[in-house]
C-alpha atoms as a PDB file:
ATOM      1  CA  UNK A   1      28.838 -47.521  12.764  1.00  0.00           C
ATOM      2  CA  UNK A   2      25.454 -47.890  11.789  1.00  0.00           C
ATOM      3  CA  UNK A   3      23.721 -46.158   8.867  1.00  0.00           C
ATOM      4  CA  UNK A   4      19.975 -45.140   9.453  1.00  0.00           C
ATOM      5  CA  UNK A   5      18.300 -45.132   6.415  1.00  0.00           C
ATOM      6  CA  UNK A   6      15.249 -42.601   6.652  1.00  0.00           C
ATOM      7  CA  UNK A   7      12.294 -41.564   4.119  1.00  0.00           C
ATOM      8  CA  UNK A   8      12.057 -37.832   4.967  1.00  0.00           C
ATOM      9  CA  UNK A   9       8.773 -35.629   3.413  1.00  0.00           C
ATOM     10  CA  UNK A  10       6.510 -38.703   3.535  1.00  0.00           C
ATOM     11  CA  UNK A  11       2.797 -38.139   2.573  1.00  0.00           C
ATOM     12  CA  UNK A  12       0.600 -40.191   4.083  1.00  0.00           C
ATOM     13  CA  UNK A  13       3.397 -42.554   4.747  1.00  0.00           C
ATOM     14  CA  UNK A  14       4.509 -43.174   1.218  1.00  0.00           C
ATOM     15  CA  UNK A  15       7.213 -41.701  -0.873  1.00  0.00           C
ATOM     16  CA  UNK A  16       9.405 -39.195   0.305  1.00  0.00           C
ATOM     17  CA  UNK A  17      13.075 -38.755   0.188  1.00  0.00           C
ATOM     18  CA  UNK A  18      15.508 -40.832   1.284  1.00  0.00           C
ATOM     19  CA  UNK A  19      18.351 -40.531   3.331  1.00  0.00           C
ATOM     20  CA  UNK A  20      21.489 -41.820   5.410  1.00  0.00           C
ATOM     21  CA  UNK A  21      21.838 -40.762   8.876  1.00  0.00           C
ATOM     22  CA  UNK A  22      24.812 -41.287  11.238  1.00  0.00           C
ATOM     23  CA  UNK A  23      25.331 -40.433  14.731  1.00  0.00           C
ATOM     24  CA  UNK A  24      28.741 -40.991  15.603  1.00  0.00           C
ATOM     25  CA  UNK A  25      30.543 -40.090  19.046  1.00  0.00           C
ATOM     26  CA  UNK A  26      32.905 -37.949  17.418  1.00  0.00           C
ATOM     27  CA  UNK A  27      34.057 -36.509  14.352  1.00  0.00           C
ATOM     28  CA  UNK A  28      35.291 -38.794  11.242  1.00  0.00           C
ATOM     29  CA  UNK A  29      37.418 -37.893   8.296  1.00  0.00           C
ATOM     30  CA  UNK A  30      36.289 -36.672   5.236  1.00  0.00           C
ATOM     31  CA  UNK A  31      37.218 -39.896   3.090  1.00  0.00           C
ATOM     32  CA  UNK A  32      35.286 -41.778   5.649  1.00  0.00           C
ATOM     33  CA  UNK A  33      32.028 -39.836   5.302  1.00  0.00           C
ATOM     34  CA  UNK A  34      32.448 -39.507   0.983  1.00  0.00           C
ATOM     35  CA  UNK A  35      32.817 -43.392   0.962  1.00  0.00           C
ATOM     36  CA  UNK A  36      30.078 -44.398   3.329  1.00  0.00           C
ATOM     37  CA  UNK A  37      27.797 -41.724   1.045  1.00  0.00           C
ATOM     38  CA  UNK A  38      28.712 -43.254  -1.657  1.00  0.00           C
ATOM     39  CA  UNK A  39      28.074 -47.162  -0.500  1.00  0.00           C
ATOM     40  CA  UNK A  40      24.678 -45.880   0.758  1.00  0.00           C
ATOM     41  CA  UNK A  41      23.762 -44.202  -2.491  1.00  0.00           C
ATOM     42  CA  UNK A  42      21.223 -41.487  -1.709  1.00  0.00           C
ATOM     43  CA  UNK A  43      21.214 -38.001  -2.812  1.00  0.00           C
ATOM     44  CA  UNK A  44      22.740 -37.156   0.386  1.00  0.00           C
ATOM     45  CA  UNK A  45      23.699 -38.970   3.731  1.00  0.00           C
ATOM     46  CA  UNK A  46      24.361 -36.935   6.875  1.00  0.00           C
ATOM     47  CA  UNK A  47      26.604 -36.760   9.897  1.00  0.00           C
ATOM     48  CA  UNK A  48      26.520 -35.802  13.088  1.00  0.00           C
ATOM     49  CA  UNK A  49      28.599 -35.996  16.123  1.00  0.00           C
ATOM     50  CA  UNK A  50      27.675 -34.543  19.640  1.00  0.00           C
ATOM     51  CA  UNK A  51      29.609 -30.812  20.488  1.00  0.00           C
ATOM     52  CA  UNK A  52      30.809 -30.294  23.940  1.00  0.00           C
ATOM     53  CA  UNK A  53      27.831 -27.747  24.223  1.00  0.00           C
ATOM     54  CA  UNK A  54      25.218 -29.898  23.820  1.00  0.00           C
ATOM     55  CA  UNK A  55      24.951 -29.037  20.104  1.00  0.00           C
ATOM     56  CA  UNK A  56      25.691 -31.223  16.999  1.00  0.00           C
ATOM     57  CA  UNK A  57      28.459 -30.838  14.591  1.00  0.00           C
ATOM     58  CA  UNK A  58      26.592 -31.631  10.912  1.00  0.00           C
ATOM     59  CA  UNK A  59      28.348 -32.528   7.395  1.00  0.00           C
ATOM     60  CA  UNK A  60      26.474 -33.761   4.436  1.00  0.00           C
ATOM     61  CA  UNK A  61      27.432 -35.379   1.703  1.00  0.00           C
ATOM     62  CA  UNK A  62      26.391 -36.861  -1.676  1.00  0.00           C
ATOM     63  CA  UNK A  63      27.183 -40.338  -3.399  1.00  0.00           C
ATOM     64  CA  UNK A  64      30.249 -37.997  -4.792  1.00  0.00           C
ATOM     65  CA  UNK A  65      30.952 -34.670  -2.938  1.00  0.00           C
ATOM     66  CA  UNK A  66      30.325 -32.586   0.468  1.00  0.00           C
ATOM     67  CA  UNK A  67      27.186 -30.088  -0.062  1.00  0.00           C
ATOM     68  CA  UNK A  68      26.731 -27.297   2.253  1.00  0.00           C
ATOM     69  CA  UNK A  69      22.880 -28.183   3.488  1.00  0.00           C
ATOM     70  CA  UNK A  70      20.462 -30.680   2.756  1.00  0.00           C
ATOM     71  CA  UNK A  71      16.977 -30.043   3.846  1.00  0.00           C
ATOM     72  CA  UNK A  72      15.099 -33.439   3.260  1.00  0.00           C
ATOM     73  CA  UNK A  73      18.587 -35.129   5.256  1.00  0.00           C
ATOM     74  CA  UNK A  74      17.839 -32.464   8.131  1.00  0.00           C
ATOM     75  CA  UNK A  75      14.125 -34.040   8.233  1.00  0.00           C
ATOM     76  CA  UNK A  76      15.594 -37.551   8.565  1.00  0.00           C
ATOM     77  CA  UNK A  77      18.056 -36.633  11.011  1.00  0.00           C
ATOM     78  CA  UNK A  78      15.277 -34.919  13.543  1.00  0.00           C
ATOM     79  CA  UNK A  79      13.851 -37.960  13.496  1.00  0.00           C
ATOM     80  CA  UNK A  80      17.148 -40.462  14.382  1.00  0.00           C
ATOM     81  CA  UNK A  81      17.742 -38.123  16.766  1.00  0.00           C
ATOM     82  CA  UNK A  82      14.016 -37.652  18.275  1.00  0.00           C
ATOM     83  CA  UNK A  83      13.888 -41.627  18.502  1.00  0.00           C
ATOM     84  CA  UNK A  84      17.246 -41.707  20.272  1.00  0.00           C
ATOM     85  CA  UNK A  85      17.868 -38.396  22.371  1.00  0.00           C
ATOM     86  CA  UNK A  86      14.003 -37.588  22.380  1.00  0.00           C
ATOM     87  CA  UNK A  87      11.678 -35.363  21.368  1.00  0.00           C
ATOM     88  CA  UNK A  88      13.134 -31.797  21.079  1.00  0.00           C
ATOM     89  CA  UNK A  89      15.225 -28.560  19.894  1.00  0.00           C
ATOM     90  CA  UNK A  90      18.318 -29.391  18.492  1.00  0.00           C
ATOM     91  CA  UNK A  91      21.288 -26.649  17.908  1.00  0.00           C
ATOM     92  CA  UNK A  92      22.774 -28.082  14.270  1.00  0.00           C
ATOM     93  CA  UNK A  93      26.516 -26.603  13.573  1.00  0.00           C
ATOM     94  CA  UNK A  94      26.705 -26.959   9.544  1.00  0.00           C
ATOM     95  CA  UNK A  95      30.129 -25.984   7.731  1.00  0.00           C
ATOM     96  CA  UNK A  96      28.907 -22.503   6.721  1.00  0.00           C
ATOM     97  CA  UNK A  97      25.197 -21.764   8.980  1.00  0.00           C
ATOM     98  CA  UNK A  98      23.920 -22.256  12.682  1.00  0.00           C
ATOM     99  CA  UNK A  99      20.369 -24.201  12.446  1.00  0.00           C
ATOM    100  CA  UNK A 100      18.097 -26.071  14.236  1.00  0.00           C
ATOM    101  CA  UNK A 101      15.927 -29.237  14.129  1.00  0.00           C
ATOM    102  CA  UNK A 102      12.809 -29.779  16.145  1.00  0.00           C
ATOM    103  CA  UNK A 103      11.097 -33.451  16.554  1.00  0.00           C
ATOM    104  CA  UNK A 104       8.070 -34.866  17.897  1.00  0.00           C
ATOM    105  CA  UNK A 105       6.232 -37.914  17.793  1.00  0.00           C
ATOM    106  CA  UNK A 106       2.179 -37.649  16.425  1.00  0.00           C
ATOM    107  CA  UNK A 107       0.147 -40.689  15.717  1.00  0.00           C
ATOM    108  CA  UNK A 108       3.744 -42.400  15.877  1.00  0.00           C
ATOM    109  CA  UNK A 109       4.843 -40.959  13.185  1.00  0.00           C
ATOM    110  CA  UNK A 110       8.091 -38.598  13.737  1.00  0.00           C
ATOM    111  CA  UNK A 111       7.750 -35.086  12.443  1.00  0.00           C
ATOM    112  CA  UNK A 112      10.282 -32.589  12.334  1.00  0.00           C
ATOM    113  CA  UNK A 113      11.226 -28.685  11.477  1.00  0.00           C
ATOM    114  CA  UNK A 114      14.136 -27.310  10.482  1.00  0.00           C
ATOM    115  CA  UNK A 115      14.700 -23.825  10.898  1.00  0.00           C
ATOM    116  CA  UNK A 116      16.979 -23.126   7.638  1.00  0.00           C
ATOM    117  CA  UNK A 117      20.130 -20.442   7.009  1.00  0.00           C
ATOM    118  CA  UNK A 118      19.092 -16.818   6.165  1.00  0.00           C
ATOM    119  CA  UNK A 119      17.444 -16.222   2.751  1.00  0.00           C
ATOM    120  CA  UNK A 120      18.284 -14.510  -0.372  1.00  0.00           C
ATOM    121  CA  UNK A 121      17.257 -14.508  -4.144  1.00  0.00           C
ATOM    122  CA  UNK A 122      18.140 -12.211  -7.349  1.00  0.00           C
ATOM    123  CA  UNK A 123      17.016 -12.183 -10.750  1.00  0.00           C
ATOM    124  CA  UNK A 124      18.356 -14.973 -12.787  1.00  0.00           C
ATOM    125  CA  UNK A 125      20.813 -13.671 -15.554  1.00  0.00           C
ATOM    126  CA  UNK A 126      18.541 -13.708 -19.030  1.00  0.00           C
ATOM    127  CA  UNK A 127      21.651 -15.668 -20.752  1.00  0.00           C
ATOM    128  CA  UNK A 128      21.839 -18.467 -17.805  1.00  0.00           C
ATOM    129  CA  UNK A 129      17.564 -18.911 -18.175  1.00  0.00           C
ATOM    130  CA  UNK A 130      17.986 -19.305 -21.658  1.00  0.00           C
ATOM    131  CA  UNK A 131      21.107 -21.905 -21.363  1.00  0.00           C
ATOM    132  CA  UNK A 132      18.646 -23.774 -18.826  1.00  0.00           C
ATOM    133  CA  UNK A 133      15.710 -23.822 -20.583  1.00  0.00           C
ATOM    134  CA  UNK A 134      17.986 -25.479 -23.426  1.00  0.00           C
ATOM    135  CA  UNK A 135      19.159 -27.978 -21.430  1.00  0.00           C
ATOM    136  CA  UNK A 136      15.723 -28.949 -20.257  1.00  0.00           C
ATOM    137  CA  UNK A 137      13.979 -28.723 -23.714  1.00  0.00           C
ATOM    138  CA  UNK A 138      11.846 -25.780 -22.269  1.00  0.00           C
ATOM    139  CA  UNK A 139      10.545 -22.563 -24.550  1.00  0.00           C
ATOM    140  CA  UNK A 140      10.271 -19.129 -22.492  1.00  0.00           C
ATOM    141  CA  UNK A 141       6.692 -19.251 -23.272  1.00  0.00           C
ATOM    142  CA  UNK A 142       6.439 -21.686 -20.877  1.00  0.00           C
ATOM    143  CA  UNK A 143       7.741 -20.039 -18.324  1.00  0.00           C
ATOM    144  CA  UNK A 144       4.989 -18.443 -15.441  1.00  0.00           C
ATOM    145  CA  UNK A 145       4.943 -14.530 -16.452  1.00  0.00           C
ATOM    146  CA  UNK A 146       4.104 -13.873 -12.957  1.00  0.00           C
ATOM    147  CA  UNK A 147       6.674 -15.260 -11.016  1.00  0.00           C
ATOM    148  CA  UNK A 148       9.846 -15.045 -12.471  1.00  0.00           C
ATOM    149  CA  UNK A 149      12.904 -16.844 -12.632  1.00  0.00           C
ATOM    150  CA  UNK A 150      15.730 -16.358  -9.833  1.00  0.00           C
ATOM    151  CA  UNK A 151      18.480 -17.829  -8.271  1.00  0.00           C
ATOM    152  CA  UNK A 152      17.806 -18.382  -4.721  1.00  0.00           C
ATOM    153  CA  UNK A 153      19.659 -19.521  -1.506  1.00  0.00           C
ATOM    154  CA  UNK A 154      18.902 -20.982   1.668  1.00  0.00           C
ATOM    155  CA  UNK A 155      22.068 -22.777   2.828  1.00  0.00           C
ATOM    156  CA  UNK A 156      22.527 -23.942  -1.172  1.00  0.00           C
ATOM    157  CA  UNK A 157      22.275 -21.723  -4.480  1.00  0.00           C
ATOM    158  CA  UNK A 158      19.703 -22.740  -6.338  1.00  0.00           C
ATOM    159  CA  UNK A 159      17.974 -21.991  -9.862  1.00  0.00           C
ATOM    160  CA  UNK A 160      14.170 -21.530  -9.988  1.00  0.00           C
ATOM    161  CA  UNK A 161      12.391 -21.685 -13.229  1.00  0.00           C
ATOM    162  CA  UNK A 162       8.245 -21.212 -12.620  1.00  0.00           C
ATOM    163  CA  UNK A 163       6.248 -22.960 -15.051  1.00  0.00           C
ATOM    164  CA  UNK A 164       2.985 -21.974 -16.218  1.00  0.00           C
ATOM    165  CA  UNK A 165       1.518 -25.373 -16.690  1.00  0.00           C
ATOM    166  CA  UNK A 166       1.470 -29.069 -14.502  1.00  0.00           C
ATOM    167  CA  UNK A 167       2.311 -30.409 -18.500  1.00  0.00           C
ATOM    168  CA  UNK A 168       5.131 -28.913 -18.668  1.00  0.00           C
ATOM    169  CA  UNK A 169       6.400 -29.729 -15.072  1.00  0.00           C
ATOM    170  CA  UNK A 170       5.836 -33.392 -16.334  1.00  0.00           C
ATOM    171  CA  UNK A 171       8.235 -33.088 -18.942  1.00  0.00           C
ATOM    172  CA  UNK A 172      10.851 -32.260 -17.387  1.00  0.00           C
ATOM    173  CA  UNK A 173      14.175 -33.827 -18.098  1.00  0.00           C
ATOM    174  CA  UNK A 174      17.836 -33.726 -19.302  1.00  0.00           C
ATOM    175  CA  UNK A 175      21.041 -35.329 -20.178  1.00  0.00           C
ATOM    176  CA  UNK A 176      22.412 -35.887 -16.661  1.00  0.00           C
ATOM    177  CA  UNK A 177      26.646 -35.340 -18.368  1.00  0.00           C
ATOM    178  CA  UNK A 178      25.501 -32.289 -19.095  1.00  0.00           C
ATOM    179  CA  UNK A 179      23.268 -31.121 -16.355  1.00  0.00           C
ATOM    180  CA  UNK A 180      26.019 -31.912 -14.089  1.00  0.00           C
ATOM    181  CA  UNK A 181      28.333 -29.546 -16.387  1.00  0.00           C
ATOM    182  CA  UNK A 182      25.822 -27.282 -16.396  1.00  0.00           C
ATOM    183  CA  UNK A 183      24.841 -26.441 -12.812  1.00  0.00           C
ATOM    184  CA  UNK A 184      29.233 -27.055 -11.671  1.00  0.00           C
ATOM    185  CA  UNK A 185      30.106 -24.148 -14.172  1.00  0.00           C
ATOM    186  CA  UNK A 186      26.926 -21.902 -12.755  1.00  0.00           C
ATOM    187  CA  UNK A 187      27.474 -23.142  -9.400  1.00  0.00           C
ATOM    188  CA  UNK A 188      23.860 -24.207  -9.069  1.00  0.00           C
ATOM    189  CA  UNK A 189      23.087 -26.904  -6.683  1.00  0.00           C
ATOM    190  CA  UNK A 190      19.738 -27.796  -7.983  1.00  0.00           C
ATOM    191  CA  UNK A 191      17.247 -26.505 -10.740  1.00  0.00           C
ATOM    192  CA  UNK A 192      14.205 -26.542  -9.129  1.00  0.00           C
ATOM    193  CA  UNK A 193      10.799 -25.975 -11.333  1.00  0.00           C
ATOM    194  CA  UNK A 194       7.529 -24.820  -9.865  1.00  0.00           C
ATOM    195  CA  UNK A 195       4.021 -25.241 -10.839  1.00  0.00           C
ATOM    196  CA  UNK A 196       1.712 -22.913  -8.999  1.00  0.00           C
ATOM    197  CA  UNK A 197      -1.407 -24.986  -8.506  1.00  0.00           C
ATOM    198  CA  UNK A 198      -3.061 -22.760  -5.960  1.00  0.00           C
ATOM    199  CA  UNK A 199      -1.875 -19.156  -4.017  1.00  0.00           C
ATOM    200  CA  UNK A 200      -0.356 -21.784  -1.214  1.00  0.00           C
ATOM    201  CA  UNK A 201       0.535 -24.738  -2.997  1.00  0.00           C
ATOM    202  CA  UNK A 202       2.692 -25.680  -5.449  1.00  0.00           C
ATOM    203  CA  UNK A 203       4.451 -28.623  -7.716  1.00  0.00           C
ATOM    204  CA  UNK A 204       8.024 -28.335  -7.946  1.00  0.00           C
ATOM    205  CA  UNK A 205      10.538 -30.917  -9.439  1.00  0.00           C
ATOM    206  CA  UNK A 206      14.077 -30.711  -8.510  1.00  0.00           C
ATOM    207  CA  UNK A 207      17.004 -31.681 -11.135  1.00  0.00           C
ATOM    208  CA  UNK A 208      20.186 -32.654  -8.870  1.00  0.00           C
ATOM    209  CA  UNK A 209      22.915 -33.684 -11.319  1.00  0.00           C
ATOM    210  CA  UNK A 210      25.975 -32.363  -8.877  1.00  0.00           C
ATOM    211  CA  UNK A 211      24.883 -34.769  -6.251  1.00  0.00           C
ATOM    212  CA  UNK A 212      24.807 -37.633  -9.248  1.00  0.00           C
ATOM    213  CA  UNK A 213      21.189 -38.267  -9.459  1.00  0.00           C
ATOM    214  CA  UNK A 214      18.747 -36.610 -11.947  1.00  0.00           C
ATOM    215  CA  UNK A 215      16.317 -35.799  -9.689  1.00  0.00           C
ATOM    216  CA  UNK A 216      15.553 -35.211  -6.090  1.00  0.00           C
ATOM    217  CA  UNK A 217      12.453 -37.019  -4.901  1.00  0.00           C
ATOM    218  CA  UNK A 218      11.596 -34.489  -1.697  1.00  0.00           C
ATOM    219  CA  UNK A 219      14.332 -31.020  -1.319  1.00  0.00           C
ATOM    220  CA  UNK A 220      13.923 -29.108   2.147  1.00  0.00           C
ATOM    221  CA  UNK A 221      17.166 -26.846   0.826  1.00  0.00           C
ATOM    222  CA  UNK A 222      15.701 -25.818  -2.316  1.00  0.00           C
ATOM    223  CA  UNK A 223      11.854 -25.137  -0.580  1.00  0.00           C
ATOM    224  CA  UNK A 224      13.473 -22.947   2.078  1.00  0.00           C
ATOM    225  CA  UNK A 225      15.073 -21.250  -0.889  1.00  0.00           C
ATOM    226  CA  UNK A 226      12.043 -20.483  -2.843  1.00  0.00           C
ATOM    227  CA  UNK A 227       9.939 -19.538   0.193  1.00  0.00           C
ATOM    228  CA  UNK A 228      12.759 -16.204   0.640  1.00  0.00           C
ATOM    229  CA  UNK A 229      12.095 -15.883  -3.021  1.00  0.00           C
ATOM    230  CA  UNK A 230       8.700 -15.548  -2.889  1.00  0.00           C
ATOM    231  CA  UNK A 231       9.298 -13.244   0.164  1.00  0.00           C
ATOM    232  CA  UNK A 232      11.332 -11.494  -1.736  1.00  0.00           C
ATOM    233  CA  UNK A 233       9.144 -10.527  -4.610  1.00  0.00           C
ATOM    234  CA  UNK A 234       6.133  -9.980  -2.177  1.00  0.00           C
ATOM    235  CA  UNK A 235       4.016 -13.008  -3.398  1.00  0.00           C
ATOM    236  CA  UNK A 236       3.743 -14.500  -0.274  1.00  0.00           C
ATOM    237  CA  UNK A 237       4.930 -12.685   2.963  1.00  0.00           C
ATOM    238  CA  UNK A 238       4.029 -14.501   5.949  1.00  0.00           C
ATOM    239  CA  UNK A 239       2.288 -17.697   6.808  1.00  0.00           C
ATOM    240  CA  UNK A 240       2.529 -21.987   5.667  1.00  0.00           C
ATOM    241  CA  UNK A 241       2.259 -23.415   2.471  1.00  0.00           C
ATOM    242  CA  UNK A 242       2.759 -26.478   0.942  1.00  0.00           C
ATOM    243  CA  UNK A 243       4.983 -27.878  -1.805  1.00  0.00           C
ATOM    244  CA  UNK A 244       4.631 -31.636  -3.354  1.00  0.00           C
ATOM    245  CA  UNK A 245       6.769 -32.862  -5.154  1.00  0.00           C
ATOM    246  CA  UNK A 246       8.326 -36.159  -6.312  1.00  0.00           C
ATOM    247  CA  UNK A 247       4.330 -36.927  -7.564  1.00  0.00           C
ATOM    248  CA  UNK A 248       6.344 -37.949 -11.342  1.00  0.00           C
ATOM    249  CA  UNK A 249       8.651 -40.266  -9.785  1.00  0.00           C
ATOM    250  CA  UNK A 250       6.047 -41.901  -7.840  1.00  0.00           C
ATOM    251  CA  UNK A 251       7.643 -40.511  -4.712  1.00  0.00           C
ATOM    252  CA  UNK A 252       4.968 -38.402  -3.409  1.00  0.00           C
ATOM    253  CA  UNK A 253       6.418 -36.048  -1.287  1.00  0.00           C
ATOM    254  CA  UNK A 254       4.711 -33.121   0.950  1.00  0.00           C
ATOM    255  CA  UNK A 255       6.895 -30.316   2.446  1.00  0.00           C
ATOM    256  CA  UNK A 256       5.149 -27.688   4.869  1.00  0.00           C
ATOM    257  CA  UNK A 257       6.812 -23.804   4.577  1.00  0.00           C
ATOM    258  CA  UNK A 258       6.074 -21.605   7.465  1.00  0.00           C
ATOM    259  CA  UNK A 259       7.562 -18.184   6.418  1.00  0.00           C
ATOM    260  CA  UNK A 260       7.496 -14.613   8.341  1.00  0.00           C
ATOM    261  CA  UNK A 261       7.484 -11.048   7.020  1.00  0.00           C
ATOM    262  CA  UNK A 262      11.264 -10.176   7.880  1.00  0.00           C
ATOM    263  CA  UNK A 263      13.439 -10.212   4.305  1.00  0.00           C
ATOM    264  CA  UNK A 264      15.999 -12.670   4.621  1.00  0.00           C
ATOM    265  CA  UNK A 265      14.343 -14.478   7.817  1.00  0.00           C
ATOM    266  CA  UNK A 266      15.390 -18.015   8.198  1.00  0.00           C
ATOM    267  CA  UNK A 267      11.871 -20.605   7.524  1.00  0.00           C
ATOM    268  CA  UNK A 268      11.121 -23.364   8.484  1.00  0.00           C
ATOM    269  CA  UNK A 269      10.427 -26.179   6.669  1.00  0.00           C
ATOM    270  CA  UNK A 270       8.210 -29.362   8.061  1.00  0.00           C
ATOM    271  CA  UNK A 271       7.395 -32.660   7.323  1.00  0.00           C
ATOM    272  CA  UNK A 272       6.965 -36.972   8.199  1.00  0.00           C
ATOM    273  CA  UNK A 273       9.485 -39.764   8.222  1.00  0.00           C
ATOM    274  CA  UNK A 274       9.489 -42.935   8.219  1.00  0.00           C
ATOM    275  CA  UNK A 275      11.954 -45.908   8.986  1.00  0.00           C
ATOM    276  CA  UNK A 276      13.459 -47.398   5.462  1.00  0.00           C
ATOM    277  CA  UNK A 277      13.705 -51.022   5.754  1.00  0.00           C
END
């Protein structure tokens, strides 16, 4: 079995996220997919195995546990599977959502869209902002007045804390011990930070100390998530916009959002890959 290794969310063909792909001809245990995850290291590797149907059976997991969807992984995966099966729809079976994954080839590049799981979002409890804003060494005056924090879901629960300035997205960090203790006991897979740097576009940095690494580079899940959120408050109801991230890490990542007005609406999410070697 051979591991692709793909750079999903490229911009311009640098950066992006990467991630393991495997197509295998039928399903393999559990134990199989945490160890090869964890010998390929990534945030998160995926697998998928052809269904009867013409549909593919999707797991993805981390360098040390299963998560229930990873958008930048998605990306990759489009792509092994436009180069291989060809350009297309795909029907993606996850553990918990039906989804899709679209790839074509432009200026031989592969680009793919995922259509995510249904949305949600709430408002984040005051006492679980203020424990995050600990963690990260953040002050709630430096939190965006007009876009508040929630916790948000697209396939994956996520935290959003808005910032009101790119300085303060550039500070982010935190002990990764107890980040990880953090988002287990709140059941957070990511905290993802936004700086609004225009009415459709944004900077976001996303901590990811379940999946063992401080921060994610390029995350589909946690864009889909914010894109119901901003739905959801009526900030942004229909149409694209675009998210970088990763520009601290020297990753530079770009994720395209295409959103409509129905609450709770899957989105897509869009963007490059490119061949790890």
């Amino acid at each position: 079995m051979q591991v692709k290794r793909i750079s999903a969310f490229t911009n311009n063909g640098l950066g992006g996220n990467p991630a393991g792909v495997l197509l295998t001809q039928g399903p393999i245990s559990v134990e199989q997919m945490q160890a090869i995850a964890a010998e390929v290291g990534y945030s998160e590797t995926v697998f998928a195995s052809p269904n009867p149907d013409g549909s593919w059976r999707v797991r993805y997991f981390a360098p040390e546990t299963e998560v229930p969807f990873c958008g930048h992984a998605t990306i990759a995966l489009g792509a092994v599977l436009g180069d291989t099966q060809g350009p297309g729809r795909y029907a993606l079976s996850l553990s918990k959502a039906e989804i899709e994954v679209s790839a074509e080839q432009i200026d031989g590049t592969w680009v793919s869209t995922l259509l995510s799981p249904p949305t949600r979002s709430s408002p984040a409890d005051p006492d679980l902002v203020d424990e995050a804003l600990s963690l990260f060494g953040y002050t709630v005056d430096e939190l965006d007045p007009l876009l508040p924090p929630r916790r948000a879901n697209a396939g994956t629960e996520h935290l959003v804390l808005p910032l009101n300035t790119r300085d303060a997205l550039k500070r982010m960090d935190y002990d990764l011990e107890e980040g990880r203790r953090f988002m287990e006991k709140h059941r957070i897979g990511t905290v993802a930070f936004i700086f609004r740097e225009e009415e459709r576009r944004f900077q976001a940095r996303n901590a990811f100390a379940t999946g063992g690494v401080l921060e994610d580079p390029a995350t589909g899940a946690a864009a889909a998530a914010f894109a119901g959120m901003l739905r959801d408050l009526q900030i942004l109801s229909d149409g694209t916009f675009v998210i970088h991230q990763g520009e601290d890490m020297r990753q530079p990542s770009r994720i395209e959002v295409t959103l409509t007005e129905t609450p709770g609406a899957p989105v897509s999410v869009r963007g490059r890959s490119s061949v790890i070697v």
